[in-house]
C-alpha atoms as a PDB file:
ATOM      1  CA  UNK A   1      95.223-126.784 100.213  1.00  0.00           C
ATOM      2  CA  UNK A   2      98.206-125.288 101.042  1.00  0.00           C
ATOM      3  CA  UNK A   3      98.343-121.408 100.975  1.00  0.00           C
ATOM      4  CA  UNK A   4     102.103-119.012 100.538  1.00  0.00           C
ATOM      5  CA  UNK A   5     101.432-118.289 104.326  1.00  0.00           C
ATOM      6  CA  UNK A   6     101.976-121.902 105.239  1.00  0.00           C
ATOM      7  CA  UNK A   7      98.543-121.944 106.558  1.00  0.00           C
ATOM      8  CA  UNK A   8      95.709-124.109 104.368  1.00  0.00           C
ATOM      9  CA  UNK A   9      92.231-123.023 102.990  1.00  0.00           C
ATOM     10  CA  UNK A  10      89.479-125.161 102.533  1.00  0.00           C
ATOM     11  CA  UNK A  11      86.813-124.201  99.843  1.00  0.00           C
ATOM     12  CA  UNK A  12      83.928-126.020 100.465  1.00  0.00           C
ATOM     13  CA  UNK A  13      81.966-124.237  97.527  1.00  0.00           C
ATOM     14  CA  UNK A  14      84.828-125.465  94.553  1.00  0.00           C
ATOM     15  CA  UNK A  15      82.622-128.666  94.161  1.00  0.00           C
ATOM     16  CA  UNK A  16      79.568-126.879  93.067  1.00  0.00           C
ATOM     17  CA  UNK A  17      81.469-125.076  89.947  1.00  0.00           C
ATOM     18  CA  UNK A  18      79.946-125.449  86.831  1.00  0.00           C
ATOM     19  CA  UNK A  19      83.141-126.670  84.240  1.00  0.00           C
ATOM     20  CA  UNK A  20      83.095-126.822  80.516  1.00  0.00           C
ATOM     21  CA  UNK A  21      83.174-131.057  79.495  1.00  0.00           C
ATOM     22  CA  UNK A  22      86.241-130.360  76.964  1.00  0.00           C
ATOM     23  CA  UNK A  23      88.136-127.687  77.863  1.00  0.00           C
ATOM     24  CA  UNK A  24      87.422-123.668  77.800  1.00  0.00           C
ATOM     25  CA  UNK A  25      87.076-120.789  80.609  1.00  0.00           C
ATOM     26  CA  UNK A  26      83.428-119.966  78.918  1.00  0.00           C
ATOM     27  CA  UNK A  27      80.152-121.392  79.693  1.00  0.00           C
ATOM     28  CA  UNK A  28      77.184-120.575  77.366  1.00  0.00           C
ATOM     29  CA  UNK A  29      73.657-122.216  77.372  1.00  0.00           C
ATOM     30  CA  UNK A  30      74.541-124.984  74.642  1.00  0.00           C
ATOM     31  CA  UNK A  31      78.175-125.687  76.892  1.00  0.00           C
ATOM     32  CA  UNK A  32      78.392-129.368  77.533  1.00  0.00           C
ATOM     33  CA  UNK A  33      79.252-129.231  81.097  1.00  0.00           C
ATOM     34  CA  UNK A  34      79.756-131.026  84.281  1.00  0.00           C
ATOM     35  CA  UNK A  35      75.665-130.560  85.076  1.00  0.00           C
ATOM     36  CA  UNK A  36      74.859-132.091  81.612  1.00  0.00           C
ATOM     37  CA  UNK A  37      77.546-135.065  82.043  1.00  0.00           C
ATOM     38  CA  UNK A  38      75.606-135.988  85.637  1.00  0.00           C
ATOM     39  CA  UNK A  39      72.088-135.394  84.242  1.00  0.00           C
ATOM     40  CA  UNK A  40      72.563-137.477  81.603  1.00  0.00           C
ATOM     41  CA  UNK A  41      74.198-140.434  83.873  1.00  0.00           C
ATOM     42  CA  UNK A  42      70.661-139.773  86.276  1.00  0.00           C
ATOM     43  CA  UNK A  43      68.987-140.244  83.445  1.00  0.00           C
ATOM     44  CA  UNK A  44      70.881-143.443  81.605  1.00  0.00           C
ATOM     45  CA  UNK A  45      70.560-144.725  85.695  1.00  0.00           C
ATOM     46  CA  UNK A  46      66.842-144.148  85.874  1.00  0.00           C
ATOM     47  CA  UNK A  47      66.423-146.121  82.750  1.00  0.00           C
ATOM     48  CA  UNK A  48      67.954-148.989  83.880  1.00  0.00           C
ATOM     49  CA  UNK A  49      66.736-149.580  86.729  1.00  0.00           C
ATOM     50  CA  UNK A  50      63.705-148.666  85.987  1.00  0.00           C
ATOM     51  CA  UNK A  51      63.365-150.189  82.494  1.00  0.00           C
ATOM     52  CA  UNK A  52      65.807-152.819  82.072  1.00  0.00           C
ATOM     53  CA  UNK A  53      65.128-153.953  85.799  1.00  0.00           C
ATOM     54  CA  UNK A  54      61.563-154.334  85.202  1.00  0.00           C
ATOM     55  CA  UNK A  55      62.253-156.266  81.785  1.00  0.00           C
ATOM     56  CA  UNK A  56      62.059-159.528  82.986  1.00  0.00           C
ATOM     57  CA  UNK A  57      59.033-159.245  86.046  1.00  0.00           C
ATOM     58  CA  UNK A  58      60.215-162.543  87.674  1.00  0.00           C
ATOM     59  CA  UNK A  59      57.852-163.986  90.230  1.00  0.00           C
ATOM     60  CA  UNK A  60      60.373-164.060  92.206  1.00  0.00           C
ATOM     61  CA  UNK A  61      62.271-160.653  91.657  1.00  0.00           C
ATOM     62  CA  UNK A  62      65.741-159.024  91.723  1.00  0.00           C
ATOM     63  CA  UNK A  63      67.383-156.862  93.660  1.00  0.00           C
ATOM     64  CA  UNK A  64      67.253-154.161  90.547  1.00  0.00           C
ATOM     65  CA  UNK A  65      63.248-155.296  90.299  1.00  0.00           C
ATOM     66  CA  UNK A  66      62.683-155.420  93.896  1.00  0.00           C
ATOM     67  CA  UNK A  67      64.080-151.666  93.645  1.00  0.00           C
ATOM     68  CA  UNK A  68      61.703-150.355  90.901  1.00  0.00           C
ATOM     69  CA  UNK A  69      58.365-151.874  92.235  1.00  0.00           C
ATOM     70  CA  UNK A  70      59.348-150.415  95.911  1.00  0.00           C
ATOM     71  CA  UNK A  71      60.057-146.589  94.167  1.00  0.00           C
ATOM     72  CA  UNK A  72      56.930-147.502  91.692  1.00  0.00           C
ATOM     73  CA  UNK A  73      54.641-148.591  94.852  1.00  0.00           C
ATOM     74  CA  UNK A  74      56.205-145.821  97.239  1.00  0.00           C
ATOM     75  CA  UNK A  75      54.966-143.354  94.795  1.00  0.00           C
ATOM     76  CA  UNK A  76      51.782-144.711  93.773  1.00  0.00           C
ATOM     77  CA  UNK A  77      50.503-144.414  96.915  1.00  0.00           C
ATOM     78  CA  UNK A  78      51.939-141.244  97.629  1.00  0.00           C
ATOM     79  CA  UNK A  79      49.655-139.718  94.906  1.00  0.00           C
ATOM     80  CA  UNK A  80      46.832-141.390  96.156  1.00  0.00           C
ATOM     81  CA  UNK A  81      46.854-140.099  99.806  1.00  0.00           C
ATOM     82  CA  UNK A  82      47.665-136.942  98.937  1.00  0.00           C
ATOM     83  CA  UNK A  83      45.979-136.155  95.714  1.00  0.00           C
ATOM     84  CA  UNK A  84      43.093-138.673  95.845  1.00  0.00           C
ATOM     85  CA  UNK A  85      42.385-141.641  93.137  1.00  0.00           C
ATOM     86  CA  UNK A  86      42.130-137.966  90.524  1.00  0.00           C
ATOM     87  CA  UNK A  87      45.533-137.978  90.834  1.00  0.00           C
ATOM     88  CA  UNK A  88      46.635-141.184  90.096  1.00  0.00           C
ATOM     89  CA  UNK A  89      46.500-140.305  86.379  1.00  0.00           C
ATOM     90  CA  UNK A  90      49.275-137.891  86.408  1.00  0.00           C
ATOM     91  CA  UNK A  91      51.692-140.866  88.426  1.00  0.00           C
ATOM     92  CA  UNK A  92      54.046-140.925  85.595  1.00  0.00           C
ATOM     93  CA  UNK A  93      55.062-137.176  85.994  1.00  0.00           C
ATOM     94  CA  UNK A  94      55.101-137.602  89.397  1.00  0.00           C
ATOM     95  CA  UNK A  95      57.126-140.966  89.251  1.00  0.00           C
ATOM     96  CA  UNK A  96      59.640-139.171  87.351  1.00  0.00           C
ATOM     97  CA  UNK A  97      60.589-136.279  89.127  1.00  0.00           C
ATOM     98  CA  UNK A  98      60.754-138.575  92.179  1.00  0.00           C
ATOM     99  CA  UNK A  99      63.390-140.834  90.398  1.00  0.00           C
ATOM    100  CA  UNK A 100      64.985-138.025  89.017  1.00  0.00           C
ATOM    101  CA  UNK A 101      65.551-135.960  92.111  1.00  0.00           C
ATOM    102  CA  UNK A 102      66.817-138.887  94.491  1.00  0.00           C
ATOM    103  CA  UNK A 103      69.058-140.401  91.541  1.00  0.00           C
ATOM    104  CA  UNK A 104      70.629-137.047  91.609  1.00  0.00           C
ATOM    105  CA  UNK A 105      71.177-136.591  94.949  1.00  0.00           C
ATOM    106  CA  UNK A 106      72.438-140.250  95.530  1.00  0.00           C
ATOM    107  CA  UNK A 107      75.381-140.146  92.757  1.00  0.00           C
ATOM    108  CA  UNK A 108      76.045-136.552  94.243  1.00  0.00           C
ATOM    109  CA  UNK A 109      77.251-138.831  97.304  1.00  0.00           C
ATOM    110  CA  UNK A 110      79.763-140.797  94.956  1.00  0.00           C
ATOM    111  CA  UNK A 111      83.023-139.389  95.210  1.00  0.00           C
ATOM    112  CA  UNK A 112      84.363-137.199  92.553  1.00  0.00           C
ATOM    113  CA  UNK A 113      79.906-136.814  91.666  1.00  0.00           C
ATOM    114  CA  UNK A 114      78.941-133.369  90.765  1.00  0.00           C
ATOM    115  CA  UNK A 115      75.285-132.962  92.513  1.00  0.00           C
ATOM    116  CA  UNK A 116      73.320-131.183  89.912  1.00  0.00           C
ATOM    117  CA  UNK A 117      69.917-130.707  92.671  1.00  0.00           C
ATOM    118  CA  UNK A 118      72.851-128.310  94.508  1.00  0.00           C
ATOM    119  CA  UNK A 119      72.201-125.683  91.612  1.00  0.00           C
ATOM    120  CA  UNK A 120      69.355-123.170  92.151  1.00  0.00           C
ATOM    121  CA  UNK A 121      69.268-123.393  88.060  1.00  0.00           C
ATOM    122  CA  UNK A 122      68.290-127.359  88.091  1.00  0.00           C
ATOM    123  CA  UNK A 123      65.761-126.764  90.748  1.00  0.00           C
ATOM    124  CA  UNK A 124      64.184-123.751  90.436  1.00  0.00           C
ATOM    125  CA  UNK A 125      63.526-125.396  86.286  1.00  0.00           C
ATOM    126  CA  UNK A 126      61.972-128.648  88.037  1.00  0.00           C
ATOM    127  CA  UNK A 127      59.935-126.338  90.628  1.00  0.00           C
ATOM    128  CA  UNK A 128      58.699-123.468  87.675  1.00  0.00           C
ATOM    129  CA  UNK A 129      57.981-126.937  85.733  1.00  0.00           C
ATOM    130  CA  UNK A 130      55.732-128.212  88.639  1.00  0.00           C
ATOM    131  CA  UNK A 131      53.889-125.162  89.312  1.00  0.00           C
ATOM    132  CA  UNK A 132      53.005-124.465  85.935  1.00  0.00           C
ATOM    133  CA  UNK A 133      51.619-127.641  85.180  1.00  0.00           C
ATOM    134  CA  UNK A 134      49.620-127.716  87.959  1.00  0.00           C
ATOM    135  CA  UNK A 135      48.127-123.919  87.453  1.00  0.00           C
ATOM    136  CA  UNK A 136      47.555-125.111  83.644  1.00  0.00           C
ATOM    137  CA  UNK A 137      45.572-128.291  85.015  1.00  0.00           C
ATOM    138  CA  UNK A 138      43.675-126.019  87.294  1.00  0.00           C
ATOM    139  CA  UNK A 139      42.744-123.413  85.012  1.00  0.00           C
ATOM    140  CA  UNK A 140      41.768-126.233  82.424  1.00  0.00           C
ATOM    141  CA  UNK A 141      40.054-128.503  84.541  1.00  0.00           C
ATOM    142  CA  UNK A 142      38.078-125.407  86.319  1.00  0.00           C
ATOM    143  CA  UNK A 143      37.841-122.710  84.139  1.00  0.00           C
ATOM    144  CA  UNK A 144      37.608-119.749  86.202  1.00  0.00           C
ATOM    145  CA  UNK A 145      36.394-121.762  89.272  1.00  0.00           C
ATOM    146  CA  UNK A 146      40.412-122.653  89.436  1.00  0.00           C
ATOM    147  CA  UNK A 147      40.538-119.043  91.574  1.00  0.00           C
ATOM    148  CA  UNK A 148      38.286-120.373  94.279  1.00  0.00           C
ATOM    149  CA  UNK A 149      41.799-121.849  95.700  1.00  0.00           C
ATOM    150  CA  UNK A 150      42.274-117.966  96.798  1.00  0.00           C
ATOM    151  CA  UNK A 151      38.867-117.230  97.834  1.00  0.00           C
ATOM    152  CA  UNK A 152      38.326-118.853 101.677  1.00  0.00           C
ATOM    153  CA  UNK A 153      34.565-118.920 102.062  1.00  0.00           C
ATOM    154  CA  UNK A 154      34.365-120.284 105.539  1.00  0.00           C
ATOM    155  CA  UNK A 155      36.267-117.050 106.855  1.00  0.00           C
ATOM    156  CA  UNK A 156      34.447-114.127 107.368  1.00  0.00           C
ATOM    157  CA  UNK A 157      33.565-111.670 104.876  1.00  0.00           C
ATOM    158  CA  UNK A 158      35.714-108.600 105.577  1.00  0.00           C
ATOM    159  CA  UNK A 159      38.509-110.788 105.932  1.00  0.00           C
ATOM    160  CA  UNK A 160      38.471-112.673 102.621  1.00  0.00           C
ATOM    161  CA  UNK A 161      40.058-110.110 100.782  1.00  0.00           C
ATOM    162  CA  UNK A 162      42.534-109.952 102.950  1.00  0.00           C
ATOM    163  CA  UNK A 163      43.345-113.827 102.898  1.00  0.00           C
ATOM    164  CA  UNK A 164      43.001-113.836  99.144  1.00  0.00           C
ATOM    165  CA  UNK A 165      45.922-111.308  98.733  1.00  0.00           C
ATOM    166  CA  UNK A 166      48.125-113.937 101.361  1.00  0.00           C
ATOM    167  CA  UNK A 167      46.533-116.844  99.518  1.00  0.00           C
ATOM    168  CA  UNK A 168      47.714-115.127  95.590  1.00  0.00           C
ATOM    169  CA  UNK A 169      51.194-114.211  97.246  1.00  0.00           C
ATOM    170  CA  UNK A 170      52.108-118.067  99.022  1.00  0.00           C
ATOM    171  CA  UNK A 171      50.738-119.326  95.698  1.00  0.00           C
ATOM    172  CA  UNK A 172      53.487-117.813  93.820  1.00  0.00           C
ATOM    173  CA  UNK A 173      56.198-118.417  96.031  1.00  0.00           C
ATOM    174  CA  UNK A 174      55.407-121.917  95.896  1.00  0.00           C
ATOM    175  CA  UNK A 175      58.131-122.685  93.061  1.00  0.00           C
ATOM    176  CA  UNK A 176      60.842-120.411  95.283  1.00  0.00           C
ATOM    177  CA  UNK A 177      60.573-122.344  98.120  1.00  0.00           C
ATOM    178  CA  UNK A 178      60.305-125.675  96.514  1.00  0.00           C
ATOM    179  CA  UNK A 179      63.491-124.868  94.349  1.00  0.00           C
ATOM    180  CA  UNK A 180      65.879-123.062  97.581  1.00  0.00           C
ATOM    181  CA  UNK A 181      64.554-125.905  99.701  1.00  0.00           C
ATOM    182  CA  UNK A 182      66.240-128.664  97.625  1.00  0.00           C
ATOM    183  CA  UNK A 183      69.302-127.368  96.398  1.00  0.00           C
ATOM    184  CA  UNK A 184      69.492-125.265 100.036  1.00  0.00           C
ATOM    185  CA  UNK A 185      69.285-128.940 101.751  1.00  0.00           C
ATOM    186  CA  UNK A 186      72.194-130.495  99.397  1.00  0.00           C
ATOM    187  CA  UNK A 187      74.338-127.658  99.228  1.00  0.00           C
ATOM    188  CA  UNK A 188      74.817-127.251 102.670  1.00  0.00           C
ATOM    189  CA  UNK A 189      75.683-130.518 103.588  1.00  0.00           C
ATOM    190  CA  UNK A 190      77.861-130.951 100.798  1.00  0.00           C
ATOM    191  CA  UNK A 191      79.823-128.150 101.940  1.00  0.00           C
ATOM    192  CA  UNK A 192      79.813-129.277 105.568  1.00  0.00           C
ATOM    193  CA  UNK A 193      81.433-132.898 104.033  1.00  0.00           C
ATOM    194  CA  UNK A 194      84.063-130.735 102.769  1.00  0.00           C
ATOM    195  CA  UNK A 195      84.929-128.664 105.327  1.00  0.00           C
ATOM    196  CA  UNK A 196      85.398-131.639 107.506  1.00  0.00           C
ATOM    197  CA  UNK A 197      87.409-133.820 104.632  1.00  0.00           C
ATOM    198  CA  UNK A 198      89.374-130.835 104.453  1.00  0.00           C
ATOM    199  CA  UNK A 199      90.348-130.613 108.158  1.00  0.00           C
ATOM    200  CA  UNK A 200      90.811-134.243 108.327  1.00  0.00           C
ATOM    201  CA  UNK A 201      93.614-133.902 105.650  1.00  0.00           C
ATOM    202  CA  UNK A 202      94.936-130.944 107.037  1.00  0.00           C
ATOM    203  CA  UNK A 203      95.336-132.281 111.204  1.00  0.00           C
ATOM    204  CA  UNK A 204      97.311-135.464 109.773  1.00  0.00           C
ATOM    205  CA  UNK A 205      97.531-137.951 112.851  1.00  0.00           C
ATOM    206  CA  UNK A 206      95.164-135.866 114.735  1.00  0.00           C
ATOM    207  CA  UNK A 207      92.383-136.519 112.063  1.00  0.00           C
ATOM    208  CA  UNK A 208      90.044-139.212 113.762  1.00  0.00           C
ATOM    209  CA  UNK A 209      88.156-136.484 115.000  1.00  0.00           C
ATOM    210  CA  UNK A 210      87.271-135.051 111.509  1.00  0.00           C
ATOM    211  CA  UNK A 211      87.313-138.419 109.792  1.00  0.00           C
ATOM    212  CA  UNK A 212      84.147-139.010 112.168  1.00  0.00           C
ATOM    213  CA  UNK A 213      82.470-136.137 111.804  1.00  0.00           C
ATOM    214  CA  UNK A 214      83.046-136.963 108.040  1.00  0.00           C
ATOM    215  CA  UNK A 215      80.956-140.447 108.326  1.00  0.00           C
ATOM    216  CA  UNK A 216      78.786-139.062 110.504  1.00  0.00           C
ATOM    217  CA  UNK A 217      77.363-136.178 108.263  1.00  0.00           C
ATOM    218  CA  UNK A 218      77.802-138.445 105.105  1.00  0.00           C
ATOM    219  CA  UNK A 219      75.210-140.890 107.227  1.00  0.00           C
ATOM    220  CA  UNK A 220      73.152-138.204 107.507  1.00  0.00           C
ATOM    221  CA  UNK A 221      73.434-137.101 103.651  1.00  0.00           C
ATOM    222  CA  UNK A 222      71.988-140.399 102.844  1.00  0.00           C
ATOM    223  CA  UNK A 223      68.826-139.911 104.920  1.00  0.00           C
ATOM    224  CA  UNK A 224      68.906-136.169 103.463  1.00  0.00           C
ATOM    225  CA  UNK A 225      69.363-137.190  99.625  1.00  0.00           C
ATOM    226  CA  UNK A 226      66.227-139.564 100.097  1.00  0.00           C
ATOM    227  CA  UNK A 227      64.201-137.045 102.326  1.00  0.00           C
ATOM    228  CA  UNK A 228      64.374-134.012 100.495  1.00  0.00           C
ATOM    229  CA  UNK A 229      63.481-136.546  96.618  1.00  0.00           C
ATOM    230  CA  UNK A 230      60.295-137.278  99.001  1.00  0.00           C
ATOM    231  CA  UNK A 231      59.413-133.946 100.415  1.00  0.00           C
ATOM    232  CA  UNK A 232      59.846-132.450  96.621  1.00  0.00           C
ATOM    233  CA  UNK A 233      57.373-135.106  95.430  1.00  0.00           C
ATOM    234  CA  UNK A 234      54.995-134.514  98.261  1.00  0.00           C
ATOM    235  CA  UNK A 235      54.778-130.867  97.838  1.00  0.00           C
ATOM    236  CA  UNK A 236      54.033-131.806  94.231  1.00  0.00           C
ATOM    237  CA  UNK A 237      50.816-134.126  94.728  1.00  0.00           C
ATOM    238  CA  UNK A 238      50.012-131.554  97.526  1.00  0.00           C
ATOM    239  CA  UNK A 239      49.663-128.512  94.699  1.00  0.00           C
ATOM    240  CA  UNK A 240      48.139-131.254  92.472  1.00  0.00           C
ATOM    241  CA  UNK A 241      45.445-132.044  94.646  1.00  0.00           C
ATOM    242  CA  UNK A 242      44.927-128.242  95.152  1.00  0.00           C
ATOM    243  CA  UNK A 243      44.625-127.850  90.951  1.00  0.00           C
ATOM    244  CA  UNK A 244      42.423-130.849  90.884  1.00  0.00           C
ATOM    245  CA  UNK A 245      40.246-129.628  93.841  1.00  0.00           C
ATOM    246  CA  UNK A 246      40.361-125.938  94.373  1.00  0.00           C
ATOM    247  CA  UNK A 247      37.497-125.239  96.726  1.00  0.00           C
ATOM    248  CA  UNK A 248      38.710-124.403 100.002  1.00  0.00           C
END
């Protein structure tokens, strides 16, 4: 972008602005925006692949099928490593922030995509969501017996105050670092895309360069989008097994 100087600025963070849909400087909670116009096109591509993909369950299956029973098995068994057969009940919550999350982060990578897991205010609701589900779960599965998480038995005596107060803290940062982690991850290499897009249009014939640094980070946005969908969703069975077996 050209600046009066003659020089050119390159602002990497313009893509994560949240816009009004239909015009308008002002944003309030009810705004359609940008955010809800790429939810809602995770969701509608969640459903189809999911649901109109499955609709037929040839033998012999589709692409779009052979898709949705690889995410469906992926995640199945994700649960049930981490969280135990227990957990396998609560696969449909787990199945769907998994499909949510790396929906979002894979039409982030189309061009002209607003990535809606870049915003702190998209995580941080899917992380709070998480962790109070599984502290509800705990408490009602356990009763009281939920706060044995906290209390380490095998350590010794003295100490287990101690570790209780560190165990209480971590246990509510959880949803902090699950949220910064996540929209951290595809924030920065968003930005680092655009730097490099924006040097590539700004060197001319001298571009190449750029142009592979460009495909080079974009590669490794594709391993990112998937990686950080599946470290979400493992965090998540690993606090479910902790609500569904609290003893140390």
């Amino acid at each position: 972008m050209a600046e009066d100087t003659g020089g050119f600025a390159i602002h990497p963070m313009d893509q994560f602005i949240v816009e009004p849909l239909f015009g308008g400087d002002t944003v309030h909670w009810y705004t359609p925006t940008n955010v809800t116009l790429w939810m809602a096109l995770t969701v509608i591509v969640v459903a189809a692949l999911l649901i109109a993909g499955m609709r037929g369950r040839a033998i012999v299956p589709s692409r779009i099928q052979s898709i949705a029973e690889l995410a469906y098995g992926f995640v199945y068994k994700m649960i049930e490593d981490v969280a135990g057969r227990d957990g396998v009940k609560y696969f449909p919550y787990v199945m769907t922030l998994f499909m949510f999350i790396v929906v979002s982060n894979f039409l982030g990578l189309l061009p002209w995509a607003f990535t809606t897991t870049s915003h702190i205010a998209v995580t941080a609701v899917l992380a709070l969501a998480v962790f109070v589900t599984v502290t509800a779960l705990g408490f009602v599965l356990h009763g009281t017996r939920f706060l044995k998480l906290f209390w380490i038995e095998a350590a010794p005596l003295p100490l287990r105050p101690v570790l209780a107060l560190i165990e209480v803290i971590s246990y509510f940062v959880r949803p902090v670092s699950h949220s910064i982690r996540l929209a951290g991850n595809m924030m920065a290499g968003h930005a680092v895309i655009k730097v490099f897009a924006g040097f590539a249009g700004a060197l001319g014939v001298a571009s190449v360069l750029p142009i592979v640094a460009v495909v080079a980070v974009y590669g490794l946005e594709v391993m990112v989008a998937f990686i950080q969908a599946y470290v979400f969703t493992i965090l998540t069975c690993v606090y479910l097994k902790d609500a569904l077996h609290p003893a140390h």
